[in-house]
N, C-alpha and C. Protein backbone atom coordinates (compact mmCIF):
# COMPACT_ATOMS: atom_id res chain seq x y z
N UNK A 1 1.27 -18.80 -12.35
CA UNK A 1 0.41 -18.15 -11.38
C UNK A 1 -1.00 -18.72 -11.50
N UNK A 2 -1.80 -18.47 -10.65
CA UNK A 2 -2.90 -19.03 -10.20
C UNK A 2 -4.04 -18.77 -10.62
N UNK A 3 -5.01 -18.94 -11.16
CA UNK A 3 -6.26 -18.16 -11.30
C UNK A 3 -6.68 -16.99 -10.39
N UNK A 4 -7.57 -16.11 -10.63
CA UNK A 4 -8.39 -15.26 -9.86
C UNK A 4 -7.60 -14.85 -8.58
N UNK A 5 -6.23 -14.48 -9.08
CA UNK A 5 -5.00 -13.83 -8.03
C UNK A 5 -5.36 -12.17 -8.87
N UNK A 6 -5.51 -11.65 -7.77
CA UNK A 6 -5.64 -9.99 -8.04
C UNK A 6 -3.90 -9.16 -7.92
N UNK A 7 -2.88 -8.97 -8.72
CA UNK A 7 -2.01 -7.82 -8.62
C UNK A 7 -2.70 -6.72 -7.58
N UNK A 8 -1.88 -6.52 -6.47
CA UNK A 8 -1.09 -5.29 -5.06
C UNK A 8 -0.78 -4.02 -6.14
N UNK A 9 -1.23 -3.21 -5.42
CA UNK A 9 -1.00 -1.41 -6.30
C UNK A 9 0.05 -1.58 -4.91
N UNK A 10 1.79 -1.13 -5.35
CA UNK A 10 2.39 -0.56 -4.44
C UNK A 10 2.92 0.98 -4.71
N UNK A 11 2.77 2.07 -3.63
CA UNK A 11 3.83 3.07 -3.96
C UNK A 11 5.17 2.68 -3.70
N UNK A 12 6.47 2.90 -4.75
CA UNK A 12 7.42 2.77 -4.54
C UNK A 12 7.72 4.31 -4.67
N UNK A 13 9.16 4.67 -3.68
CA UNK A 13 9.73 5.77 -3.65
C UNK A 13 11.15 5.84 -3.57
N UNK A 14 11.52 7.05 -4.29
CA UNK A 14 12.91 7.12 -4.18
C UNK A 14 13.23 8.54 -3.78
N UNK A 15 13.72 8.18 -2.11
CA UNK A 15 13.90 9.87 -1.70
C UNK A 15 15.41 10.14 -1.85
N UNK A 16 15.53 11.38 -1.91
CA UNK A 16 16.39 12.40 -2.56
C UNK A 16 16.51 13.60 -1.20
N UNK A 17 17.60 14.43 -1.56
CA UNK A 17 17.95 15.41 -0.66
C UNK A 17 17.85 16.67 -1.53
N UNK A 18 17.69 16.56 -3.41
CA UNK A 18 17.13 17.50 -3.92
C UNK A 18 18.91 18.22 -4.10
N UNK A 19 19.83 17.38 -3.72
CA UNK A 19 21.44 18.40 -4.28
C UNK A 19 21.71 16.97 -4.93
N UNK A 20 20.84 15.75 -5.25
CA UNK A 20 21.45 14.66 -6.44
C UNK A 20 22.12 13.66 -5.52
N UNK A 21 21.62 13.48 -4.08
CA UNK A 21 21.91 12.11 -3.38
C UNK A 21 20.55 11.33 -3.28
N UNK A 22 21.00 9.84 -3.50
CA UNK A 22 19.54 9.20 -3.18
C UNK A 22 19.40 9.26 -1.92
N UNK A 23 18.94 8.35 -1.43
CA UNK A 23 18.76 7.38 -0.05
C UNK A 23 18.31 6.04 0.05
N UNK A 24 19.09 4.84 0.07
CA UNK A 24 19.16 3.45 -0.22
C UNK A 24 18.91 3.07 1.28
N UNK A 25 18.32 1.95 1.59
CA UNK A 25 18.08 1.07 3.42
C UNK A 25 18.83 -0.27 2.62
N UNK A 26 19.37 -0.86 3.54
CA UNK A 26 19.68 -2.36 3.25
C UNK A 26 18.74 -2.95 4.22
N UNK A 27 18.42 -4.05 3.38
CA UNK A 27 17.39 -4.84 3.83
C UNK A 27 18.15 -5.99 4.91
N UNK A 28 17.06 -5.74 5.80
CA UNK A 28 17.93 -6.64 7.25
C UNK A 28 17.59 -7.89 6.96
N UNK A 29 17.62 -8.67 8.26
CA UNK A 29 17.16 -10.08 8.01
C UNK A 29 15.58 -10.38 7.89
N UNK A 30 14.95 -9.40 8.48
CA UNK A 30 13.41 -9.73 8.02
C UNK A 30 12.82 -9.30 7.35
N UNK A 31 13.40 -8.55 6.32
CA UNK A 31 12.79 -8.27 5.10
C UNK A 31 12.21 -9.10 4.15
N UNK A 32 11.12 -8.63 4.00
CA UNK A 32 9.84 -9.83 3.17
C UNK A 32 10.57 -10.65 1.94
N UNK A 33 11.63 -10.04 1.28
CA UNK A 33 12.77 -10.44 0.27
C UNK A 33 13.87 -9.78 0.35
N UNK A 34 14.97 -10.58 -0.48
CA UNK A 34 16.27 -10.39 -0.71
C UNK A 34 17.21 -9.60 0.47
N UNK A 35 16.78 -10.16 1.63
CA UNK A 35 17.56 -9.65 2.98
C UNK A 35 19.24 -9.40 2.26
N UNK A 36 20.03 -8.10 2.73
CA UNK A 36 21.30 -8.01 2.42
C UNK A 36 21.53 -6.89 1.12
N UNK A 37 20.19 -6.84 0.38
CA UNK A 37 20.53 -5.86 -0.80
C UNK A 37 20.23 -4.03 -0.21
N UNK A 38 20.84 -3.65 -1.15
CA UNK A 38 20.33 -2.31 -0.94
C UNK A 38 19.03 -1.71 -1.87
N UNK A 39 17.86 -0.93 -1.15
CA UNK A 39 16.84 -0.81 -1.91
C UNK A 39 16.35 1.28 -1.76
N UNK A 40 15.45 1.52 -2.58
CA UNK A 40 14.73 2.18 -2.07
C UNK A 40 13.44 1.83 -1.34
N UNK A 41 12.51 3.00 -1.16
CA UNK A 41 11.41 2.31 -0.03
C UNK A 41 10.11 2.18 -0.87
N UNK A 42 9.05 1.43 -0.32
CA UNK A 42 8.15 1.45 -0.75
C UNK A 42 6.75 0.86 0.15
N UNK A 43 5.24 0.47 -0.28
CA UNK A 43 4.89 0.48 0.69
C UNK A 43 3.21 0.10 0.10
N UNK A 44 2.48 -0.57 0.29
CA UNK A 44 1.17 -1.18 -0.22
C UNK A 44 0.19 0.24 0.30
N UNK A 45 -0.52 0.66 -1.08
CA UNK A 45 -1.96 1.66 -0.82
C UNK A 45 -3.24 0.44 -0.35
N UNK A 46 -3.09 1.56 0.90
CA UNK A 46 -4.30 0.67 1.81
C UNK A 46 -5.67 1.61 0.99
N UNK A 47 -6.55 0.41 1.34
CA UNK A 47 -8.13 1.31 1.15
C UNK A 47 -8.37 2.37 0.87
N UNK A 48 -9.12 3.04 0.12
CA UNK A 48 -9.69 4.48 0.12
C UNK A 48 -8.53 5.70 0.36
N UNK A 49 -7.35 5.13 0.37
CA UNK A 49 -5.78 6.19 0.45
C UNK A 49 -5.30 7.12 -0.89
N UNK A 50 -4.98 7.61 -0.66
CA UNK A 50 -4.49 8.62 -1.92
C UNK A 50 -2.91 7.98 -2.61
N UNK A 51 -2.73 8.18 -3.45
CA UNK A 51 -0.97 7.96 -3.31
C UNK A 51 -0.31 8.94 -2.82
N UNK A 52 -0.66 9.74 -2.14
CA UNK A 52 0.05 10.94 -2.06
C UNK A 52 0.33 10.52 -0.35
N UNK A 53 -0.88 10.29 0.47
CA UNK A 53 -0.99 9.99 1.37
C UNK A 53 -0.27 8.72 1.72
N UNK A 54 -0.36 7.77 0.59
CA UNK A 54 0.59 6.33 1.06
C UNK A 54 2.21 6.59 1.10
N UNK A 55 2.53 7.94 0.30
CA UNK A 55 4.13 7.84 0.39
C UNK A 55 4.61 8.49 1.14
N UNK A 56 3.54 9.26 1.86
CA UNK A 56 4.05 10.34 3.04
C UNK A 56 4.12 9.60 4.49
N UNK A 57 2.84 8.28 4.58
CA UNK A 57 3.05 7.77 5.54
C UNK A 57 3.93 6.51 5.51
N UNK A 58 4.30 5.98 4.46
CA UNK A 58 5.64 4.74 4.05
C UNK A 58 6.43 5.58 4.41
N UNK A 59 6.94 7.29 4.07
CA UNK A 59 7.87 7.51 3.96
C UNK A 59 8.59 7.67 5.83
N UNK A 60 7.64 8.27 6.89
CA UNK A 60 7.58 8.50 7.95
C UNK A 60 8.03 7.03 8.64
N UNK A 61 7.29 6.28 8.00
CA UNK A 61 7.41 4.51 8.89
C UNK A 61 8.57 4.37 8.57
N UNK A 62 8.84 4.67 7.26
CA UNK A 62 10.28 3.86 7.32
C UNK A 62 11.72 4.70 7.61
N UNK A 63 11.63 5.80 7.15
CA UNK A 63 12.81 6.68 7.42
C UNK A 63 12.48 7.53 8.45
N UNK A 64 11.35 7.73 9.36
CA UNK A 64 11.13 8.86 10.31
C UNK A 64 11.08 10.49 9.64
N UNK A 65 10.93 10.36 8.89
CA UNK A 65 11.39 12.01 7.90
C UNK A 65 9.91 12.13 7.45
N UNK A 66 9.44 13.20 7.06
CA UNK A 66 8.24 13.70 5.93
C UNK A 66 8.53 14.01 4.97
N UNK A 67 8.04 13.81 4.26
CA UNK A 67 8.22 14.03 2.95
C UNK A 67 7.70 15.55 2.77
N UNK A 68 8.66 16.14 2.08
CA UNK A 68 8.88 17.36 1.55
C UNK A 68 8.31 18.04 0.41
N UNK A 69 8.08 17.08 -0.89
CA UNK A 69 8.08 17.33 -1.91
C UNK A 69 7.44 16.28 -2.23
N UNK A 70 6.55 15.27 -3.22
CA UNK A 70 6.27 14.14 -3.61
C UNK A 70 6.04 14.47 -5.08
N UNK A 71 6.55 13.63 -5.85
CA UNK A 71 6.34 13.78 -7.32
C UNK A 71 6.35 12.47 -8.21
N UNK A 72 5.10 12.51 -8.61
CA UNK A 72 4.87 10.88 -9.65
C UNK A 72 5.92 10.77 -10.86
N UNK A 73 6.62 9.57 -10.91
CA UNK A 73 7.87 9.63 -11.87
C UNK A 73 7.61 8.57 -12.87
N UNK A 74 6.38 7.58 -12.74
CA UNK A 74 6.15 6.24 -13.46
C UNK A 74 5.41 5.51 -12.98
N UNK A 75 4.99 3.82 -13.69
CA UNK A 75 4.64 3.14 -13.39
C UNK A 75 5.42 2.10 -13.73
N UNK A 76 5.31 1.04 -12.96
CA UNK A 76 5.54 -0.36 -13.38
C UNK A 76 4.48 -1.62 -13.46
N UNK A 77 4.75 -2.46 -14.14
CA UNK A 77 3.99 -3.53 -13.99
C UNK A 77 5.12 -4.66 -13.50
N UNK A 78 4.98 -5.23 -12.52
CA UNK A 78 6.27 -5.90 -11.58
C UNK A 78 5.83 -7.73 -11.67
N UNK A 79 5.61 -8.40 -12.43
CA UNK A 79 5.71 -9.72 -12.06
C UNK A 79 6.92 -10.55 -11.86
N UNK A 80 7.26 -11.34 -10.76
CA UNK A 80 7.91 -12.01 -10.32
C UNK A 80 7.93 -13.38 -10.05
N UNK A 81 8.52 -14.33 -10.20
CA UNK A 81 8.38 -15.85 -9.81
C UNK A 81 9.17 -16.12 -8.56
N UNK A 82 9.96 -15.19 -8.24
CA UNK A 82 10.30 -15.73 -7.11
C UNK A 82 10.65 -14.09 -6.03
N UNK A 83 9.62 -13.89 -5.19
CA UNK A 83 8.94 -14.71 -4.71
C UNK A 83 7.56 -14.50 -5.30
N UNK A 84 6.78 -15.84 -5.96
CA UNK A 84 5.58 -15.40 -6.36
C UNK A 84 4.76 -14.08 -6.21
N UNK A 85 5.11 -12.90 -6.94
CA UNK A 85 4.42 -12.23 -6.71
C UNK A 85 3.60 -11.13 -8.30
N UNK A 86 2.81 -10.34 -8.02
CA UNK A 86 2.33 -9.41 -9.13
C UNK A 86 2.03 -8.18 -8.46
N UNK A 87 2.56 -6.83 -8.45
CA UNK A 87 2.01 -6.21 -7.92
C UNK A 87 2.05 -4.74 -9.28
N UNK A 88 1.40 -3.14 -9.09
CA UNK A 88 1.60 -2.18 -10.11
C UNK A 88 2.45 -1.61 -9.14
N UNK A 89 3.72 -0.90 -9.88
CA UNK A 89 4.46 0.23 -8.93
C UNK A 89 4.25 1.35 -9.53
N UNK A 90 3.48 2.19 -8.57
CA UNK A 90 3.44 3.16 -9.01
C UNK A 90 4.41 4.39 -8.34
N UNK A 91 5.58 5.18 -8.83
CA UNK A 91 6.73 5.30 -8.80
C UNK A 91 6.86 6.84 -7.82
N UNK A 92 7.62 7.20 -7.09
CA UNK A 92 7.51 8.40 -6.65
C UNK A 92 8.74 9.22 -6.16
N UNK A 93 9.41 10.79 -6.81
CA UNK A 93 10.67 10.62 -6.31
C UNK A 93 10.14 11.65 -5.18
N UNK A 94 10.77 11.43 -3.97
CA UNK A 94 10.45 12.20 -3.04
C UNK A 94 11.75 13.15 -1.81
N UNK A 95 11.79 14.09 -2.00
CA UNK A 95 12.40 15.17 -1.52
C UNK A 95 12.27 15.15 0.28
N UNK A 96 13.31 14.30 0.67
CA UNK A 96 13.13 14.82 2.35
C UNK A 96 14.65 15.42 2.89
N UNK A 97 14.29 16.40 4.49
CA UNK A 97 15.52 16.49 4.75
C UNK A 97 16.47 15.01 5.35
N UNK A 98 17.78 15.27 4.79
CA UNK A 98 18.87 14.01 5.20
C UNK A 98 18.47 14.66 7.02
N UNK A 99 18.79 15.39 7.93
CA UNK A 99 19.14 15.44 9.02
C UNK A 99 17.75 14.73 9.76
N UNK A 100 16.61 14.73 9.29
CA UNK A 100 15.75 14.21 9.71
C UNK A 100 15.13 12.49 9.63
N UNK A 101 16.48 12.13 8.24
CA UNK A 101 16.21 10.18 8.19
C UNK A 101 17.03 10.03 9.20
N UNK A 102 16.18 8.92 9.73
CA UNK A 102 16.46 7.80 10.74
C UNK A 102 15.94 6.36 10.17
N UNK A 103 16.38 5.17 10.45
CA UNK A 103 15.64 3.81 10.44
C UNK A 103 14.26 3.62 11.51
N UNK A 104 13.38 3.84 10.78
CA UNK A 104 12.37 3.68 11.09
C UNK A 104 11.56 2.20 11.25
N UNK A 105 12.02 1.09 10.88
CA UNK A 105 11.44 -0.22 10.87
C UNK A 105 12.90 -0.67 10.53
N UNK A 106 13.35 -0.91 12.30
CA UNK A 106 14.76 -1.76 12.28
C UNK A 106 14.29 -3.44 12.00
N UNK A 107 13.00 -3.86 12.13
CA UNK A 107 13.15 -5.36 11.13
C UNK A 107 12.92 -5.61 10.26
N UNK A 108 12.69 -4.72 9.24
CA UNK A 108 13.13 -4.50 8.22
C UNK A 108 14.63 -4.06 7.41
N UNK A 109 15.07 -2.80 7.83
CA UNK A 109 16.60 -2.42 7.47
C UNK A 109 17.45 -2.76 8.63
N UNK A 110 18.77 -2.64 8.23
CA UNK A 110 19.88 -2.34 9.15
C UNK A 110 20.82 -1.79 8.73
N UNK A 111 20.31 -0.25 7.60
CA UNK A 111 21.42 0.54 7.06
C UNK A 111 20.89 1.33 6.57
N UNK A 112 21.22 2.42 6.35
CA UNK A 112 20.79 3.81 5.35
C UNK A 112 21.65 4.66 5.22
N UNK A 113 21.86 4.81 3.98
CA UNK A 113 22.93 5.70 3.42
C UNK A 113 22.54 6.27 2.18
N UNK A 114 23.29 7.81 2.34
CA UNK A 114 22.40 8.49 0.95
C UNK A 114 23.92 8.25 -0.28
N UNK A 115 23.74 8.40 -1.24
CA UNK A 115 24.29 7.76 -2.26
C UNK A 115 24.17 9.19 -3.47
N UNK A 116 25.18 9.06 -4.51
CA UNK A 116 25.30 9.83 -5.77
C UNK A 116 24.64 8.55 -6.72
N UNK A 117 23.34 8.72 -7.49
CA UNK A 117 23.35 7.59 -8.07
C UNK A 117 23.83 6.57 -9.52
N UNK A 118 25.32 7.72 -9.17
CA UNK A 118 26.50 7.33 -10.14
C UNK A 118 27.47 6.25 -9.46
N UNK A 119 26.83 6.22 -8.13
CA UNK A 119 27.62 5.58 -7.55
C UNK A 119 27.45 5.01 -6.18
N UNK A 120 26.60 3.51 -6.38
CA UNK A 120 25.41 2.74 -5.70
C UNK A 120 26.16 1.63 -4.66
N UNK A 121 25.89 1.33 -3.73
CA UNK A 121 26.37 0.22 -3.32
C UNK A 121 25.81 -1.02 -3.63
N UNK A 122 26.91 -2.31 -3.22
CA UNK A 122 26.33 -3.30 -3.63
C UNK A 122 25.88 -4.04 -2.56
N UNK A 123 24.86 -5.30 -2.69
CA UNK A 123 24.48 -5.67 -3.64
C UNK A 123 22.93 -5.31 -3.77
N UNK A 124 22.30 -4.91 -5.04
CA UNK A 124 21.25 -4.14 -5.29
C UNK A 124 19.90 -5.12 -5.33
N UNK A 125 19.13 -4.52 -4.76
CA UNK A 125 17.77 -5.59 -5.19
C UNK A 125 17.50 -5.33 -6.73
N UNK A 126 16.56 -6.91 -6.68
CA UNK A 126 16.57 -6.80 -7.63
C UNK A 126 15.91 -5.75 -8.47
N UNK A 127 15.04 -5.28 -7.84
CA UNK A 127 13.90 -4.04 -8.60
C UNK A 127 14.94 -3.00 -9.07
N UNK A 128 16.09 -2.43 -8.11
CA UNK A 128 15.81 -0.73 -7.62
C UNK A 128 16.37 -0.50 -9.01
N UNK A 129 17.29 -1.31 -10.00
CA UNK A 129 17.66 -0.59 -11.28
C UNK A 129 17.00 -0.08 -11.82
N UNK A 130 15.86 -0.92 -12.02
CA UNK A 130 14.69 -0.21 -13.28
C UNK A 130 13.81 1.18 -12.77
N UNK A 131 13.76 1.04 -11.23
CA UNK A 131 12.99 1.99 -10.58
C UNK A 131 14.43 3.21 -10.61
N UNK A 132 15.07 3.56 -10.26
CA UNK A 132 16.06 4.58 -10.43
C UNK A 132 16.55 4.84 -12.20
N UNK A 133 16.25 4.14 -12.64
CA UNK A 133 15.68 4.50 -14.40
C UNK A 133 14.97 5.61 -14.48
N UNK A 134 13.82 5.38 -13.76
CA UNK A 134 12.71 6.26 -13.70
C UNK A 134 13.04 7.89 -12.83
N UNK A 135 13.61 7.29 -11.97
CA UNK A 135 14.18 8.51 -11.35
C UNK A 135 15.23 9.48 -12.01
N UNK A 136 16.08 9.18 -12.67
CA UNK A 136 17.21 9.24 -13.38
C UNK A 136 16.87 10.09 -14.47
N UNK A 137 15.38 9.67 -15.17
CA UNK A 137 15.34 10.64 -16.23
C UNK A 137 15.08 11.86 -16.36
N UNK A 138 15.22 12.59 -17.36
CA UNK A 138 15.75 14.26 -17.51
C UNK A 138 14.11 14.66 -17.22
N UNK A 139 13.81 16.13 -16.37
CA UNK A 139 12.37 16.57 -16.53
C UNK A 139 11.66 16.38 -15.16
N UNK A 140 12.37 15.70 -14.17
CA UNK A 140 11.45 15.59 -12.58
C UNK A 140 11.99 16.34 -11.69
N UNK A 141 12.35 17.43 -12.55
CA UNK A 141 12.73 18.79 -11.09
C UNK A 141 14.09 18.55 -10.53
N UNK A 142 14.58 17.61 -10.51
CA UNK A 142 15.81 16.90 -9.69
C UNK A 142 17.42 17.53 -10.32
């Protein structure tokens, strides 16, 4: 990596229906990476934004739903070589109703399905293991 490259703060989220289903999008063909995997959502804190505020409005753009519930579950520090990137994830599991997701940014996904996360479809980006780690553990209400 490059000199005087600044690391992206992203909220990442993993919404839930709150009875122990996730909610995974497969990434379509114009997804910024790994078009074809299944992911949770996530979403760059713009300017002067709250995180609270960045996952309620990622969460709306991308699934059409509000978020219900929002709850900080972690951080990450995410460097990547391919595709060059550095960004912090800062982690969020979030509670919406299922009757209210829709695909909200069809060039981005072309799938959404809520999931037991005993039992994931394939094939997974590369992130969402370590981020559903975070979700997974005992103590976040879930």
């Amino acid at each position: 990596m490059e000199g005087n490259r600044t690391p992206s703060v992203s909220c990442v989220f993993v919404c839930h229906d709150g009875a122990g289903r996730v909610l995974l999008a497969r990434r379509g063909a114009g997804a910024r990476d790994e078009p074809g995997t299944w992911d949770c959502g996530a979403g760059a804190l713009e300017y002067g934004e709250s995180f609270e505020t960045a996952v309620a409005r990622e969460v709306r753009e991308e699934y059409s739903a509000d978020a219900l519930d929002i709850e900080t579950i972690g951080v990450r520090n995410v460097v990547r070589a391919v595709p060059d990137s550095h960004w912090v994830a800062v982690v969020f599991a979030v509670r919406v109703d299922p009757a209210e997701v829709a695909i909200g940014e069809p060039h981005k996904f072309d799938r959404l399905g809520w999931f037991d996360p005993g039992d994931l479809p394939e094939p997974r980006h590369s992130q969402l293991p370590e981020t559903l780690a975070l979700f997974s553990r005992p103590g976040f209400g879930r």
